[in-house]
N, C-alpha and C. Protein backbone atom coordinates (compact mmCIF):
# COMPACT_ATOMS: atom_id res chain seq x y z
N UNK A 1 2.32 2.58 -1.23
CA UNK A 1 2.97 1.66 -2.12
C UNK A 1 4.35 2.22 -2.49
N UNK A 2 5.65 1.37 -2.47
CA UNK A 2 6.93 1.43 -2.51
C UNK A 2 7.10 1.32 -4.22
N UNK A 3 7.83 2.43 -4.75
CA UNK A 3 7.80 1.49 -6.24
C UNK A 3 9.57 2.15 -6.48
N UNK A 4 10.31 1.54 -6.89
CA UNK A 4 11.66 2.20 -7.47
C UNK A 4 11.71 2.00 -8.81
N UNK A 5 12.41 2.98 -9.30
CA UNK A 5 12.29 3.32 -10.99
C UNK A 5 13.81 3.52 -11.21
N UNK A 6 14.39 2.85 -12.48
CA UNK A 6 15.15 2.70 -12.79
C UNK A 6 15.35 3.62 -14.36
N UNK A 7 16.35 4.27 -14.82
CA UNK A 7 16.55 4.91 -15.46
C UNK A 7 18.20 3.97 -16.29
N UNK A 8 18.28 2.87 -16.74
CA UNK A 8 19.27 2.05 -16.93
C UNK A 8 20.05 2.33 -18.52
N UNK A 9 21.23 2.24 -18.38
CA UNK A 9 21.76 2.70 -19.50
C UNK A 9 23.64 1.86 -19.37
N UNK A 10 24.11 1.87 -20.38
CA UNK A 10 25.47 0.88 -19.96
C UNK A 10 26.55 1.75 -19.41
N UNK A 11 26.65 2.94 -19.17
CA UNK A 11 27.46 3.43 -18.29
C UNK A 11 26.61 4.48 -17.01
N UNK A 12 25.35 4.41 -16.79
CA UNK A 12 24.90 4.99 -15.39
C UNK A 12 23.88 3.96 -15.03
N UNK A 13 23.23 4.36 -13.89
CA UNK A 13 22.25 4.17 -13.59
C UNK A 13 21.80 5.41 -12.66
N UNK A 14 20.43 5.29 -12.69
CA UNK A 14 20.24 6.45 -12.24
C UNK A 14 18.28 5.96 -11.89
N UNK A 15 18.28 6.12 -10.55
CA UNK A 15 17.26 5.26 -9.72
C UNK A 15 16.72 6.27 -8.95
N UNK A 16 15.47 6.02 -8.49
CA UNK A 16 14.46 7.19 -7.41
C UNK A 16 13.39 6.47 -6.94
N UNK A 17 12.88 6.36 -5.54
CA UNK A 17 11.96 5.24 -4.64
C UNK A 17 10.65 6.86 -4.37
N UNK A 18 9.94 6.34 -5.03
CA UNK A 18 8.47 6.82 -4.26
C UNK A 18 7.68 5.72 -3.67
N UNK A 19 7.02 6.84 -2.91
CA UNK A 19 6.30 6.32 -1.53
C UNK A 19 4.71 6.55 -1.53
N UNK A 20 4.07 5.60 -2.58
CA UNK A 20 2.73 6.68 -2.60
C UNK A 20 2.59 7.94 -3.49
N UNK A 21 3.38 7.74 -4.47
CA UNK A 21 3.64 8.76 -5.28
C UNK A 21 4.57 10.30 -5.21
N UNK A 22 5.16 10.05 -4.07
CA UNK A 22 6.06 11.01 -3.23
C UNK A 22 7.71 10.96 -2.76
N UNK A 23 8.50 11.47 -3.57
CA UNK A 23 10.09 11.39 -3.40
C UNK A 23 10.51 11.16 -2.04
N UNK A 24 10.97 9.74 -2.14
CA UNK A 24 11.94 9.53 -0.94
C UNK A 24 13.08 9.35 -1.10
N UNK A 25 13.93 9.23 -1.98
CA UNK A 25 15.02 9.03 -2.18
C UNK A 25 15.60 8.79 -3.63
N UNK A 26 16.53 9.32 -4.17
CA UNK A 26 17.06 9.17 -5.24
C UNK A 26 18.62 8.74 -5.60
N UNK A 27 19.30 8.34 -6.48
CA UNK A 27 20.47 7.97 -6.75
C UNK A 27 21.30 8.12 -8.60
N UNK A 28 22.48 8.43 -8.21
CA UNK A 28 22.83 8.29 -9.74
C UNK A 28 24.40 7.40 -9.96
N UNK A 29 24.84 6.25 -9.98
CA UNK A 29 25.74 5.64 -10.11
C UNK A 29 26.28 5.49 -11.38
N UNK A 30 27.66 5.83 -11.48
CA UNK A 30 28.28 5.86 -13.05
C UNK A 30 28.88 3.85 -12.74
N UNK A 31 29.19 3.68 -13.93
CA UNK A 31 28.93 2.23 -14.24
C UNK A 31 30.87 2.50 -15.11
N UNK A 32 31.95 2.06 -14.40
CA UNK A 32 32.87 1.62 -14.95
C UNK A 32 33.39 0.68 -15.45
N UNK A 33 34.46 0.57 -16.10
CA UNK A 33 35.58 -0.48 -16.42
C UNK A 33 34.90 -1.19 -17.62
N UNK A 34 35.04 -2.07 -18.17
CA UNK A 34 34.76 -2.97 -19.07
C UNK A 34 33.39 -3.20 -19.03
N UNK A 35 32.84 -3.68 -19.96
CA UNK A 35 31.32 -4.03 -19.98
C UNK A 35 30.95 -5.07 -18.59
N UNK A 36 31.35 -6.17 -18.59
CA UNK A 36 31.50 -7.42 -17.82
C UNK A 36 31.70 -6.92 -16.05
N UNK A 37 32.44 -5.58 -16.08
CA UNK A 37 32.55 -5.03 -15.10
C UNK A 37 31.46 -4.19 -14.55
N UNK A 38 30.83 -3.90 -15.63
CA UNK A 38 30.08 -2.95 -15.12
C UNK A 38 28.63 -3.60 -15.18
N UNK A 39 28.30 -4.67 -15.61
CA UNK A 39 27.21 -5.85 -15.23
C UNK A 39 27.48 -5.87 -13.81
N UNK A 40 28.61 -6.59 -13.45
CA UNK A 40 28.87 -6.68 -12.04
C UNK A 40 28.32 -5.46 -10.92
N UNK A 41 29.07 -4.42 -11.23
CA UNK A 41 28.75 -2.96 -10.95
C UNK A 41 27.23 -2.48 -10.85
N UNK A 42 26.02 -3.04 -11.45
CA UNK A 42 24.65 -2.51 -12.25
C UNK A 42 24.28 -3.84 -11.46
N UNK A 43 24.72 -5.26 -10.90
CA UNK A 43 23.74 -6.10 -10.69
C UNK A 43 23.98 -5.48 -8.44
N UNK A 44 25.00 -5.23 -8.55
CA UNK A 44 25.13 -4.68 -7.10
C UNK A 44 24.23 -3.66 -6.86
N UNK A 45 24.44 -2.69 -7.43
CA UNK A 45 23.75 -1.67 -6.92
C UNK A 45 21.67 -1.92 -6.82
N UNK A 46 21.77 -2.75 -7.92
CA UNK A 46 20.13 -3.21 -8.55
C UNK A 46 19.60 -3.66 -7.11
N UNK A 47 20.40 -4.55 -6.72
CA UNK A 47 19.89 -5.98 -5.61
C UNK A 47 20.52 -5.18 -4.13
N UNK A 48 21.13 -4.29 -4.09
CA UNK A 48 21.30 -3.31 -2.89
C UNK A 48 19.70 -2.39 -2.44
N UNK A 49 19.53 -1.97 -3.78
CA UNK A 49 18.57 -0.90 -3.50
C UNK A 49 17.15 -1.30 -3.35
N UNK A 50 17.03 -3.12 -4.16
CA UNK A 50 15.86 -3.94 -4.13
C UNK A 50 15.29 -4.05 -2.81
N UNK A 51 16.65 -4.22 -1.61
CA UNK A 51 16.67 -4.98 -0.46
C UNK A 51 16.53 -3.34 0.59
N UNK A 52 16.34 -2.51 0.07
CA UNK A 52 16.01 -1.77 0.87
C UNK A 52 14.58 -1.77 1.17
N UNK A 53 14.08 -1.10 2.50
CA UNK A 53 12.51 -1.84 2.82
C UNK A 53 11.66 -0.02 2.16
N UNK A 54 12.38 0.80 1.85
CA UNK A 54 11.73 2.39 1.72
C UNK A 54 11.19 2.07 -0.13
N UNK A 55 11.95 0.80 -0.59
CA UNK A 55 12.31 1.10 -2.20
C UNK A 55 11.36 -0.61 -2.53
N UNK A 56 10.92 -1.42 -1.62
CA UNK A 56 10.86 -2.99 -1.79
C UNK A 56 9.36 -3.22 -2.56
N UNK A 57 8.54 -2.85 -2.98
CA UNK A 57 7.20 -3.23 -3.62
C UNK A 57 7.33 -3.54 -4.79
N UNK A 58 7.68 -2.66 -5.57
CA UNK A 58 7.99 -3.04 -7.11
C UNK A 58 8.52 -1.87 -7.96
N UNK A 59 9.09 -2.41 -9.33
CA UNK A 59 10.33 -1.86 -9.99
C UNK A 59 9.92 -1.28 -11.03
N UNK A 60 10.44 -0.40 -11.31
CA UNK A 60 9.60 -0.13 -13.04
C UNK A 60 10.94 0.62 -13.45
N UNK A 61 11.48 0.45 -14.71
CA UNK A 61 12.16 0.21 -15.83
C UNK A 61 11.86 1.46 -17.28
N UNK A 62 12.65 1.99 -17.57
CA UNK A 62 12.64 2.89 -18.75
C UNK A 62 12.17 2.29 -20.11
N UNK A 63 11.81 1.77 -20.93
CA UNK A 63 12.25 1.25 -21.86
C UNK A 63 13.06 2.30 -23.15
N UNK A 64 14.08 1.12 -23.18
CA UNK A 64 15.13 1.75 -24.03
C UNK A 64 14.90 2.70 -25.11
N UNK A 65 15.44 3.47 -25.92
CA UNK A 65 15.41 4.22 -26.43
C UNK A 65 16.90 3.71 -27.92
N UNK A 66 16.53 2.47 -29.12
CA UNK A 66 17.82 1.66 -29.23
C UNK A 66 17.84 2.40 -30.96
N UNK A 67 18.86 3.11 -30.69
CA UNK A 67 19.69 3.35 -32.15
C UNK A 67 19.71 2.41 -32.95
N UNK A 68 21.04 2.96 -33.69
CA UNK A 68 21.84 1.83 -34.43
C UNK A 68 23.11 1.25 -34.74
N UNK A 69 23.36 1.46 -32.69
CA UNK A 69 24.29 0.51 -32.59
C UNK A 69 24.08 -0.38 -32.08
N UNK A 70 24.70 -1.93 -32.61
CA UNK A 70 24.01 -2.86 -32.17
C UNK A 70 24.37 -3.35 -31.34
N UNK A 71 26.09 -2.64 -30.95
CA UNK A 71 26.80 -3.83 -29.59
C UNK A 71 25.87 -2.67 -28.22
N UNK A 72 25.91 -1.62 -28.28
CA UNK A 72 25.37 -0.63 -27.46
C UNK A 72 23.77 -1.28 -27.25
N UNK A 73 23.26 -1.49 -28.20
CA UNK A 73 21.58 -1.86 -28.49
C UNK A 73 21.77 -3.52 -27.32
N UNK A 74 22.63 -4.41 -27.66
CA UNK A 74 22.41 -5.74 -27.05
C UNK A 74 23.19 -5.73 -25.83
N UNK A 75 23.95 -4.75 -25.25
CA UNK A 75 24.76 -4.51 -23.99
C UNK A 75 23.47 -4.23 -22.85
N UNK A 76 22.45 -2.87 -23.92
CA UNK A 76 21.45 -2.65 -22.87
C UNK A 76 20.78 -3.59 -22.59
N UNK A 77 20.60 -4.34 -23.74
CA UNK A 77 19.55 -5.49 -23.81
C UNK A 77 19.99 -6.15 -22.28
N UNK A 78 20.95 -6.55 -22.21
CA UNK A 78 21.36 -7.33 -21.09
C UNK A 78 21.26 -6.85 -19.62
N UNK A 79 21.41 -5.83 -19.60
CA UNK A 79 21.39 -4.70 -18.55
C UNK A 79 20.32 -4.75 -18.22
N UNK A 80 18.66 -4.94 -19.07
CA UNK A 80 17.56 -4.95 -18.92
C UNK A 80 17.26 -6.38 -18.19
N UNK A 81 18.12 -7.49 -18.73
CA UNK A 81 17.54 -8.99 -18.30
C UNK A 81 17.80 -8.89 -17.23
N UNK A 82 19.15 -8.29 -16.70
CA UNK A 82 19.85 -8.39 -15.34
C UNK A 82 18.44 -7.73 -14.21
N UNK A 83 17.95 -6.12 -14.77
CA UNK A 83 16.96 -6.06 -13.57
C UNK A 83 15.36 -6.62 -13.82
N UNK A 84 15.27 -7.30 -14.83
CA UNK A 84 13.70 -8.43 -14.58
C UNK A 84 14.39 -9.27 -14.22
N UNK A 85 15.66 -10.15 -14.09
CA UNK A 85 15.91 -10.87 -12.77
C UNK A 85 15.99 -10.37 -11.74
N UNK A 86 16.69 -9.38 -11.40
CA UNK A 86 16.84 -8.99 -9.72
C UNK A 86 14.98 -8.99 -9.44
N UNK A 87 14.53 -7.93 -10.10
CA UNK A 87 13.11 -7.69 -10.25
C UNK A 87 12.18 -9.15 -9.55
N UNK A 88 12.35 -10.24 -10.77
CA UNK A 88 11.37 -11.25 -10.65
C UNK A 88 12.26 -11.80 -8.96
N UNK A 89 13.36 -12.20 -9.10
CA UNK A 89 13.83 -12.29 -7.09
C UNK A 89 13.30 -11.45 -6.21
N UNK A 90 13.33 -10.07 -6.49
CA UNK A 90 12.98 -9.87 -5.24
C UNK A 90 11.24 -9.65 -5.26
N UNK A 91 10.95 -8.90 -6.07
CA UNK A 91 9.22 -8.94 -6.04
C UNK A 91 8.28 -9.86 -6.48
N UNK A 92 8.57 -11.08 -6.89
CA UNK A 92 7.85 -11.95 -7.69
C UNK A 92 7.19 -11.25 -8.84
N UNK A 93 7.99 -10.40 -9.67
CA UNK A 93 6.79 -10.04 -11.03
C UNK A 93 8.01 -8.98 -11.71
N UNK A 94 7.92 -9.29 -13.31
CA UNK A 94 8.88 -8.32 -13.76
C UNK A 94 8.56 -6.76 -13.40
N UNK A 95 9.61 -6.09 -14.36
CA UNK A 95 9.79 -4.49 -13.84
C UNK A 95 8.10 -3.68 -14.99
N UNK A 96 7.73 -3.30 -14.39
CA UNK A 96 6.67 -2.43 -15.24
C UNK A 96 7.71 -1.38 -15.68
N UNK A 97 7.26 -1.81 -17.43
CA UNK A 97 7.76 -1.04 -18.50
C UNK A 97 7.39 0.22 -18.28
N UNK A 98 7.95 1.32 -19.11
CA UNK A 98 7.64 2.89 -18.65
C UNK A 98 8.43 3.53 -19.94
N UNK A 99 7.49 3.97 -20.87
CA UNK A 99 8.27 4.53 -22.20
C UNK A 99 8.94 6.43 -21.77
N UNK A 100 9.67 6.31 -22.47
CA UNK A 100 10.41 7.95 -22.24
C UNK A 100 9.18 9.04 -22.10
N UNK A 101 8.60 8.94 -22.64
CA UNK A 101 7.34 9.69 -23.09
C UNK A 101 6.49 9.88 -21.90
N UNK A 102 6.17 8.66 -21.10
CA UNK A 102 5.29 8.27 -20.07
C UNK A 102 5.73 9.24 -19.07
N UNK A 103 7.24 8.45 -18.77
CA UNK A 103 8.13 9.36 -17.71
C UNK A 103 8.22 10.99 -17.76
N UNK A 104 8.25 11.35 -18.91
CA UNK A 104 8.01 13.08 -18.95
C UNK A 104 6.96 13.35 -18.47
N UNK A 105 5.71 12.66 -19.28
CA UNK A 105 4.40 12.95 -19.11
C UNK A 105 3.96 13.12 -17.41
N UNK A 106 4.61 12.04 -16.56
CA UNK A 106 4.31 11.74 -15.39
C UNK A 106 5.28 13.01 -14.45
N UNK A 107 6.13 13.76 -14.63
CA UNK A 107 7.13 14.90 -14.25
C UNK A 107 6.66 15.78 -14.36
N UNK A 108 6.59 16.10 -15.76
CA UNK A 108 6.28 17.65 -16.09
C UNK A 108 5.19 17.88 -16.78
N UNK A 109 3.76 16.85 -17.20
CA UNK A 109 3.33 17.37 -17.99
C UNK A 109 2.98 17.19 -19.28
N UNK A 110 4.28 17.21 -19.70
CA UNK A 110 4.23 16.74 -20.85
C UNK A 110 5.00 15.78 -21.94
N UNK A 111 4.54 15.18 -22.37
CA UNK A 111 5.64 13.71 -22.94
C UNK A 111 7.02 14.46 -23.63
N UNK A 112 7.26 15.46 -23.96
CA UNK A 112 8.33 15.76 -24.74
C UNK A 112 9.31 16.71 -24.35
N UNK A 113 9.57 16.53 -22.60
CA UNK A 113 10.49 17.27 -22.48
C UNK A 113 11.63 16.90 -22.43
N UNK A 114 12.45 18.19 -22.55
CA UNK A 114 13.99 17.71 -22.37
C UNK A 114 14.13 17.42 -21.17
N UNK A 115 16.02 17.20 -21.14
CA UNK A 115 16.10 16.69 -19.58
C UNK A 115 16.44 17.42 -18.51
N UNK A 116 16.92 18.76 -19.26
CA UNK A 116 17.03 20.13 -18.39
C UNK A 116 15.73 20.21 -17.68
N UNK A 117 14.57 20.38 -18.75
CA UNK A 117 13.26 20.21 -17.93
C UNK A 117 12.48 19.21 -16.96
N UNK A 118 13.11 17.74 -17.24
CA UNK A 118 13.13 17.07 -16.26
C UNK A 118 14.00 16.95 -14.83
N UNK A 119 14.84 17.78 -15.28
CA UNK A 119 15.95 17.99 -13.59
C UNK A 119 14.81 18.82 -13.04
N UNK A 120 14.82 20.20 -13.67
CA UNK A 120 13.83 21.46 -12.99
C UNK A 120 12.53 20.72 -12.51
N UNK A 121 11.63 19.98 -13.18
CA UNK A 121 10.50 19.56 -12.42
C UNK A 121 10.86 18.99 -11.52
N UNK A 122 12.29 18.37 -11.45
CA UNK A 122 12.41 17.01 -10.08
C UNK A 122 12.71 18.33 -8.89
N UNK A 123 13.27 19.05 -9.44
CA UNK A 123 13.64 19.91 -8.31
C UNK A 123 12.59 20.88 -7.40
N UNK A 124 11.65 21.01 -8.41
CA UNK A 124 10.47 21.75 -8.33
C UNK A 124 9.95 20.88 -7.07
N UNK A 125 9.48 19.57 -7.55
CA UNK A 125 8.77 18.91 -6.67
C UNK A 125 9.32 18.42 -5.35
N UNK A 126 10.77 18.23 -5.42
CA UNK A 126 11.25 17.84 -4.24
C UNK A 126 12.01 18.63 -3.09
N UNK A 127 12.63 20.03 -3.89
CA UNK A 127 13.14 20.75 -3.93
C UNK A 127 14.61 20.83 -3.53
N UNK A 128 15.46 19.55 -3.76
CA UNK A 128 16.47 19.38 -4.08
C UNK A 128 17.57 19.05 -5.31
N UNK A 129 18.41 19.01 -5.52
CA UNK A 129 19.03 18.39 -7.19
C UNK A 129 18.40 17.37 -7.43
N UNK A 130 18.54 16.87 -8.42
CA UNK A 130 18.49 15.71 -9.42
C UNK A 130 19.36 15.92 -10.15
N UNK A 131 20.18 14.59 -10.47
CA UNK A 131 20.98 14.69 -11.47
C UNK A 131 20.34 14.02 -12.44
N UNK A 132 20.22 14.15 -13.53
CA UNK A 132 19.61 13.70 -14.89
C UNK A 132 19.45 12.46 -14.99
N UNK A 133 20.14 11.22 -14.90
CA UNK A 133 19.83 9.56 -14.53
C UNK A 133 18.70 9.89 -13.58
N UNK A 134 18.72 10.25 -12.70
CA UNK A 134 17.80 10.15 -11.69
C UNK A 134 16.28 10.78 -11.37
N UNK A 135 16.99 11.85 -12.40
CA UNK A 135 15.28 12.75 -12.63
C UNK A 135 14.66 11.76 -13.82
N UNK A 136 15.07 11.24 -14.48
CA UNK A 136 14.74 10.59 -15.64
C UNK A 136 13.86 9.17 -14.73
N UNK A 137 14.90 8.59 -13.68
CA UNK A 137 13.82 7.55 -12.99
C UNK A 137 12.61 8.11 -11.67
N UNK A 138 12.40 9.54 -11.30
CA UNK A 138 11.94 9.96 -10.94
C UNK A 138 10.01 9.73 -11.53
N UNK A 139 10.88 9.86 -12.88
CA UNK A 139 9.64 9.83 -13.84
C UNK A 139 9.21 8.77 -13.87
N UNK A 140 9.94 7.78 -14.07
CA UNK A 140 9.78 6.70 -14.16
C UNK A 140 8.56 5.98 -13.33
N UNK A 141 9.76 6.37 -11.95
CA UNK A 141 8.46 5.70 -10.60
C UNK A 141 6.86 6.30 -10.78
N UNK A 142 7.57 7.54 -11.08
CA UNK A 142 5.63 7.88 -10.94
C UNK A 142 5.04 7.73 -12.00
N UNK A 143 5.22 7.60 -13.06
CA UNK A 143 4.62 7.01 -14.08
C UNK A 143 4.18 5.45 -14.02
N UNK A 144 4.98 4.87 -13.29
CA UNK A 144 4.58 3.82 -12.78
C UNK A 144 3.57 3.46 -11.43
N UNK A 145 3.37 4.44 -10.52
CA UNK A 145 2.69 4.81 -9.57
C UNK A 145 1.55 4.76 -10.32
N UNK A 146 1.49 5.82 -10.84
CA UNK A 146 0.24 6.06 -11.44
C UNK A 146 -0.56 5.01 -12.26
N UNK A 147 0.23 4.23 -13.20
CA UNK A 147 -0.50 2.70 -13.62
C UNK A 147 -1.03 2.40 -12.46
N UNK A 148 -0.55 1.89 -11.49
CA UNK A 148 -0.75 0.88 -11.05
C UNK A 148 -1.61 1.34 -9.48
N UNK A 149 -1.85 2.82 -9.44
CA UNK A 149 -3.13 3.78 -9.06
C UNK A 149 -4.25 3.45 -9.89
N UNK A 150 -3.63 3.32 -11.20
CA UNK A 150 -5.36 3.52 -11.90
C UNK A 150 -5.43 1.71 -12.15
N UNK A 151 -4.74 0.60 -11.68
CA UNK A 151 -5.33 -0.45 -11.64
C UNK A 151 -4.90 -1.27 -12.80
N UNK A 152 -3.94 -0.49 -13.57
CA UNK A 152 -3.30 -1.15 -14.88
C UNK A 152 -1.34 -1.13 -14.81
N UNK A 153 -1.00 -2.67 -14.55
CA UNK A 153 0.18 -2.88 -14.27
C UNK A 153 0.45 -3.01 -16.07
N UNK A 154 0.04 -3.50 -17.21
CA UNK A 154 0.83 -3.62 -18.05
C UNK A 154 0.83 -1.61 -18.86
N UNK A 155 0.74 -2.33 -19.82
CA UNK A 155 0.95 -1.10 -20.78
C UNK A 155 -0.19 0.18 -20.79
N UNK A 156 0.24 1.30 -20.56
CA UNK A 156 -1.13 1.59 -20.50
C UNK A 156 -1.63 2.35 -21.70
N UNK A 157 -2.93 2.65 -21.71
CA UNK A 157 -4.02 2.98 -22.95
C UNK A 157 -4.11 4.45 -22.84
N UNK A 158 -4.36 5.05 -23.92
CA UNK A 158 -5.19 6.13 -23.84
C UNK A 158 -5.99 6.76 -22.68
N UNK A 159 -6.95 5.81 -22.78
CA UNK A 159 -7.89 5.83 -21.69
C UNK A 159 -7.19 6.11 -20.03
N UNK A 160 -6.03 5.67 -19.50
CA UNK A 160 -5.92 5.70 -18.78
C UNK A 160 -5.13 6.81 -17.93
N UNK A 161 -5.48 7.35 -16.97
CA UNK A 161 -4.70 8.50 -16.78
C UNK A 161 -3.04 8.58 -15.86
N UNK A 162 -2.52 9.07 -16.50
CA UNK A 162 -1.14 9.30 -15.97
C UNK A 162 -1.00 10.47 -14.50
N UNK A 163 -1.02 10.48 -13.93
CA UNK A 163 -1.01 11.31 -12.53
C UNK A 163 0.70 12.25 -13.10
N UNK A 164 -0.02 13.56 -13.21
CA UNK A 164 0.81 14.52 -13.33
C UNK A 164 1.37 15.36 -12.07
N UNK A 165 2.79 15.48 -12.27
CA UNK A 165 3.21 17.10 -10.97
C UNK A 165 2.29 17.58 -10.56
N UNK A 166 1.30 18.36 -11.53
CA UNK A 166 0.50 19.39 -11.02
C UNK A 166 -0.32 19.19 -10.35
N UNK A 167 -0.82 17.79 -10.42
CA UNK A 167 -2.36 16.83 -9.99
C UNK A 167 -1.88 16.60 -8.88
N UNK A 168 -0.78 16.15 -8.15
CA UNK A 168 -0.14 15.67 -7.08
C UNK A 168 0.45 17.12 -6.28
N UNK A 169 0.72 17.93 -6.48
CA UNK A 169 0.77 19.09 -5.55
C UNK A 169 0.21 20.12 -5.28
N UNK A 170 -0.73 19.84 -6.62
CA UNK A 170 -2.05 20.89 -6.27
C UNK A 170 -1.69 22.25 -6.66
N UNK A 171 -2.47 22.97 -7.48
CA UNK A 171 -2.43 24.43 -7.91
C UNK A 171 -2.10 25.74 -7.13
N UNK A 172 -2.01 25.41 -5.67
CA UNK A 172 -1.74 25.88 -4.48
C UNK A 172 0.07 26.01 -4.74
N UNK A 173 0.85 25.16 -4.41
CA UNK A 173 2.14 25.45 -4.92
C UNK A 173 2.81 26.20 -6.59
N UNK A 174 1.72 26.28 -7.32
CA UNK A 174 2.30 26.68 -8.61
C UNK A 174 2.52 28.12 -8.89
């Protein structure tokens, strides 16, 4: 199963395609010029990487993390509609949500790491860079992998288990 994870924010994006729960490819695009510009900028790259066949099953999405700014708070907002449209076009079904927390949890372990520690696990596991947008959707995907391993596309419960680094490479590499 193809899943790409999006790490979305109003000046990057920062995206990673697993394959079965396994790094195939990653990306980090800075998002210029004017807001309006950089919609433009964020709906290209979205519907580029949709249409790739390594990245095409389904999408899963960060959910925001919204202060209290509100033009920043409703810029993302939009940024978000833009990929549950590309999303609902190309896969028939929105992006499976994925809280910050999830995405750590699904990397390193544990829900509360920083992002230094999320580069190092991406690197760990793949054993190349990550730049921080991208280790951040690294997490993403497999946190989303893992739902939808254990049979639960919406939100998940307690009950349900998150497929960790360690579970996926085995105590043998550690």
């Amino acid at each position: 199963m193809n899943i790409i994870g999006f790490d979305l924010s109003t000046t990057h994006i920062g995206w990673c395609c697993v394959t079965d729960g396994v790094h195939t490819a990653h990306g980090e695009t800075a998002l210029r010029g004017e807001f309006s510009e950089r919609m433009m900028q964020a709906h290209e790259v979205l519907e580029r990487l949709c249409d790739d066949p390594a990245c095409n099953t389904r999408m899963a999405i960060e959910t925001p993390f919204v202060g209290k700014n509100a033009k920043t708070s409703l810029q993302l907002g939009l940024m978000r509609g833009l990929a549950w449209a590309v999303s609902m076009r190309h896969f028939g079904a929105v992006p499976i949500e994925i809280t910050p927390a999830e995405a750590k949890l699904a990397l390193t372990g544990t829900g509360k790491a920083s992002k230094s520690d999320m580069m190092a696990f991406a690197r760990l596991q793949t054993g190349i860079y990550m730049p921080e947008h991208a280790a951040d959707a690294f997490g993403v995907a497999l946190a989303a992998w893992g739902r939808l391993r254990a049979g639960v596309a919406g939100q998940v419960t307690e009950e349900v288990p998150v497929v960790t680094m360690l579970e996926r490479v085995g105590s043998e590499r550690c």
